[in-house]
C-alpha atoms as a PDB file:
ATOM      1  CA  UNK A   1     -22.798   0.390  -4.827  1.00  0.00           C
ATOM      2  CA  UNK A   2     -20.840  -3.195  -4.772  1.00  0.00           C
ATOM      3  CA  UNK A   3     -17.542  -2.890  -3.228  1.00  0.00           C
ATOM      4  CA  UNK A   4     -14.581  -5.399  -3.292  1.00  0.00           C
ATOM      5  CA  UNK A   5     -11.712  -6.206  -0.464  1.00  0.00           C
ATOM      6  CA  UNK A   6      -8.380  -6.792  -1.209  1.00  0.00           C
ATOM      7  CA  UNK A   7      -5.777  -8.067   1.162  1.00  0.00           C
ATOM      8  CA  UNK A   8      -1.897  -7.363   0.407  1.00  0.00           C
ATOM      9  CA  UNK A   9       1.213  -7.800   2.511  1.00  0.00           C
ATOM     10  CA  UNK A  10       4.659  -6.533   2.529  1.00  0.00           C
ATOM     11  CA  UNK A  11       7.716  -6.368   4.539  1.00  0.00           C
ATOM     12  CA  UNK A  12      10.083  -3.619   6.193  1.00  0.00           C
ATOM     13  CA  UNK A  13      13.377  -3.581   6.916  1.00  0.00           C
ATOM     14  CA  UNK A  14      13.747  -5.198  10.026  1.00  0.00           C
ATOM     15  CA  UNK A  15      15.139  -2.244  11.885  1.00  0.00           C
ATOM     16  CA  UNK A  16      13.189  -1.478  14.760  1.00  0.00           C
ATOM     17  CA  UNK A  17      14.182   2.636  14.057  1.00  0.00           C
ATOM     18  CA  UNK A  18      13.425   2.266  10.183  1.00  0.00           C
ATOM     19  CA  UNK A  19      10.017   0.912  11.589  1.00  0.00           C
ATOM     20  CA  UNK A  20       9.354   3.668  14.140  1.00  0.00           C
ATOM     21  CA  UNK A  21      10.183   6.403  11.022  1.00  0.00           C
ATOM     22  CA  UNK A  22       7.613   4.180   8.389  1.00  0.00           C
ATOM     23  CA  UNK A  23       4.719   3.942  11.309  1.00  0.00           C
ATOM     24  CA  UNK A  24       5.081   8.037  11.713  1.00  0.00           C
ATOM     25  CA  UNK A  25       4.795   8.693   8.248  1.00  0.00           C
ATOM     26  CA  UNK A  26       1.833   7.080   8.124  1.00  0.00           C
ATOM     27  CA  UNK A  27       0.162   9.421  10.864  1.00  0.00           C
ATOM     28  CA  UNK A  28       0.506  12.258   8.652  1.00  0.00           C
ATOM     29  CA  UNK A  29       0.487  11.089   4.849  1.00  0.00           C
ATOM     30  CA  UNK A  30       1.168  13.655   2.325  1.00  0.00           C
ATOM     31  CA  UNK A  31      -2.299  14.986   1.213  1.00  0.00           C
ATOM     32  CA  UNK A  32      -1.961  14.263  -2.672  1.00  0.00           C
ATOM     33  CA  UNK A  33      -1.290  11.061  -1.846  1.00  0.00           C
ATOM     34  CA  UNK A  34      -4.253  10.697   0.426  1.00  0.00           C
ATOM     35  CA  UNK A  35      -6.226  12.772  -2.611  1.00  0.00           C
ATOM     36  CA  UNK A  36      -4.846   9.914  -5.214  1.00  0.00           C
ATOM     37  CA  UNK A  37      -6.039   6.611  -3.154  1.00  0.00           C
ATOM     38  CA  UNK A  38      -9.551   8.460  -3.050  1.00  0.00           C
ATOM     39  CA  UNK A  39      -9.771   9.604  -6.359  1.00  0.00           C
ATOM     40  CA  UNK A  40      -9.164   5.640  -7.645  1.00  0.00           C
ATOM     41  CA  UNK A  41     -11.592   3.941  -6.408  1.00  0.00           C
ATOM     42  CA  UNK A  42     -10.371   2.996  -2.582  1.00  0.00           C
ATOM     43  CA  UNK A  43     -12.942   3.420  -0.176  1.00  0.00           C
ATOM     44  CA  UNK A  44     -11.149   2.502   3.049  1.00  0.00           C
ATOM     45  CA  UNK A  45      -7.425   1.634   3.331  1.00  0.00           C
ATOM     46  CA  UNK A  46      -5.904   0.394   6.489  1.00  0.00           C
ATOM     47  CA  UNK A  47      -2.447  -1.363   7.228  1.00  0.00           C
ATOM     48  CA  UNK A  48      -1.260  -2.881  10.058  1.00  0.00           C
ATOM     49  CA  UNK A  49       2.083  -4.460  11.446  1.00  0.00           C
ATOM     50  CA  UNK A  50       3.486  -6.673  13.546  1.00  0.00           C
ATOM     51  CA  UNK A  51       7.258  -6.733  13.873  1.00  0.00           C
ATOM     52  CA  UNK A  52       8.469  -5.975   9.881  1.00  0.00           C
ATOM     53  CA  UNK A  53       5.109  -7.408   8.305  1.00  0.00           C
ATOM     54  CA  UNK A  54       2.953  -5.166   7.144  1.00  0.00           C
ATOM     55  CA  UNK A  55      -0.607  -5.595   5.871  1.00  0.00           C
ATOM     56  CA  UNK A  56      -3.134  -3.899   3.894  1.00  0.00           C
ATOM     57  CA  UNK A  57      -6.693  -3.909   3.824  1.00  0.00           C
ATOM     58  CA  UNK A  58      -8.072  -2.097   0.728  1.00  0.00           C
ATOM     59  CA  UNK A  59     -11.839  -1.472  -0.055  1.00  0.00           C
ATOM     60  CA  UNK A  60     -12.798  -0.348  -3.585  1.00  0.00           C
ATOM     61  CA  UNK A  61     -15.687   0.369  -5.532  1.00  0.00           C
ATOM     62  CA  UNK A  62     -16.423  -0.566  -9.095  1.00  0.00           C
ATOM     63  CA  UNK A  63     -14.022   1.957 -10.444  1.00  0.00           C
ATOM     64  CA  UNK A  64     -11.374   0.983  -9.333  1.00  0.00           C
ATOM     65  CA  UNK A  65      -8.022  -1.642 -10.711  1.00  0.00           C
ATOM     66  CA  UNK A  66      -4.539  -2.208 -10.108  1.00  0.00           C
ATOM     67  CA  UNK A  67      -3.869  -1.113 -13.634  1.00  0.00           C
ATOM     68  CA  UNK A  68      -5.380   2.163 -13.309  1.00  0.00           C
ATOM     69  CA  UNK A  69      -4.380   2.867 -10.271  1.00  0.00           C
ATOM     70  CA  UNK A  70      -0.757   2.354 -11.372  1.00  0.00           C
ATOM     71  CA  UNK A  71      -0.881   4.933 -14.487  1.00  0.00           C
ATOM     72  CA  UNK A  72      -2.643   7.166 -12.110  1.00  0.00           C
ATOM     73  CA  UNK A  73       0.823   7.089  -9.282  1.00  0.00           C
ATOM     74  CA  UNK A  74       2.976   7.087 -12.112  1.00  0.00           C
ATOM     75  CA  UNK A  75       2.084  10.174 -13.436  1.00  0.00           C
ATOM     76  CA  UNK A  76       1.615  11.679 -10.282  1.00  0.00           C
ATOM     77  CA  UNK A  77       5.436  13.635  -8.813  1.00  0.00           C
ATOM     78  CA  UNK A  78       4.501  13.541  -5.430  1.00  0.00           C
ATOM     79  CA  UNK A  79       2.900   9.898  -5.257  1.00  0.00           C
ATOM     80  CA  UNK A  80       6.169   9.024  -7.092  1.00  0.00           C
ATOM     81  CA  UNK A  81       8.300  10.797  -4.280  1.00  0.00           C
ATOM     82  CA  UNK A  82       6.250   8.803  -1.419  1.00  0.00           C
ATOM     83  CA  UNK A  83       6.766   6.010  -3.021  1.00  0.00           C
ATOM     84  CA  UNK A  84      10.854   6.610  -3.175  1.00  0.00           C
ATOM     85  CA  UNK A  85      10.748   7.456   0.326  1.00  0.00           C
ATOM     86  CA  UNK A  86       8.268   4.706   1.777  1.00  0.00           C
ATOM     87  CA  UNK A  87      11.494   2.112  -0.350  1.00  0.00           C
ATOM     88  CA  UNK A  88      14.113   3.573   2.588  1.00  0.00           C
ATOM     89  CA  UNK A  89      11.796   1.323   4.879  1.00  0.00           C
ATOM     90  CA  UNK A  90       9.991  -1.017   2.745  1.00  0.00           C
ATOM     91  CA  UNK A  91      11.652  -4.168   1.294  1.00  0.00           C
ATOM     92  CA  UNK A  92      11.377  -6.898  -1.639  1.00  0.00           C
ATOM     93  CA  UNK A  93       9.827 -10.298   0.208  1.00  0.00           C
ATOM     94  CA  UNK A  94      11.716 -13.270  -1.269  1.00  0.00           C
ATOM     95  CA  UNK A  95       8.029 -14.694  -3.514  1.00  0.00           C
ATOM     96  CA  UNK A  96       7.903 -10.589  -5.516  1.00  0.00           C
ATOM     97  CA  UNK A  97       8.364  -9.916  -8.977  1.00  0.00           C
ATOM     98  CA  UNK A  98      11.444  -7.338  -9.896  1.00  0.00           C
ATOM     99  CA  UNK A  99       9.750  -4.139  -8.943  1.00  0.00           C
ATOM    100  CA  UNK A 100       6.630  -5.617  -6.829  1.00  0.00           C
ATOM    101  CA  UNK A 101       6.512  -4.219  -3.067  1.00  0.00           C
ATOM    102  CA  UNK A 102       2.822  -5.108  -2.148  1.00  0.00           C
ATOM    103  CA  UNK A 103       1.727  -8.670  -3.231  1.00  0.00           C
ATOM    104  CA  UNK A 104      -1.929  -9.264  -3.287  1.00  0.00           C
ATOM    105  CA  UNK A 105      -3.042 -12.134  -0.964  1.00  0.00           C
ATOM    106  CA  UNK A 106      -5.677 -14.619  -1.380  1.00  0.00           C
ATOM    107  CA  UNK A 107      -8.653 -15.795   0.480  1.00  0.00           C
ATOM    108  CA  UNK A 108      -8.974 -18.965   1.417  1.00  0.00           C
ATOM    109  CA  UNK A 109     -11.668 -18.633   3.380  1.00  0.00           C
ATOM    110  CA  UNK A 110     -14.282 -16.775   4.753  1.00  0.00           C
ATOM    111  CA  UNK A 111     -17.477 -17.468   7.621  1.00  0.00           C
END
């Protein structure tokens, strides 16, 4: 099986509290939502921070795409109600789209 890495970034509000609340969500993420990153393709999924900057490492097999991935959370209540609640602590950078939170990053280079 080929798998592919994706790299994305996004900020928090920088509010060292707001922070605290986003990094203990993420110890115990709501099961459907765990059950709808595994059930599109993602492999592995990490994200780390430093100060408000948060970054994700994504691994994916051949099934998976941004597109579907997005019709999948869409139609999915309690993916939609993480999503509300992960926006008290998340925030637009100044580059996004309206309505983009996690911009994809490229590589420019590798060893």
């Amino acid at each position: 099986m080929k798998t592919k890495r994706y790299c994305l970034f996004c900020d928090l509000k920088d509010d060292p509290s707001l922070i605290a609340e986003y990094i203990e969500h993420h110890k115990k993420v709501w099961p459907e939502v765990l059950e709808s990153i595994k059930t599109s393709g993602i492999i592995n999924m990490e994200i780390y921070n430093k100060g408000n900057r948060l970054f994700m490492i994504m691994e994916v097999d051949d099934s998976f795409s941004f597109e579907a991935k997005s019709q999948l959370d869409a139609s999915n209540p309690k993916v939609q109600a993480w999503e509300t609640l992960m926006w008290k602590y998340q925030q637009k950078v100044p580059i996004a789209k309206k309505g983009e939170k996690w911009l994809l990053l490229n590589e420019i280079f590798r060893l």
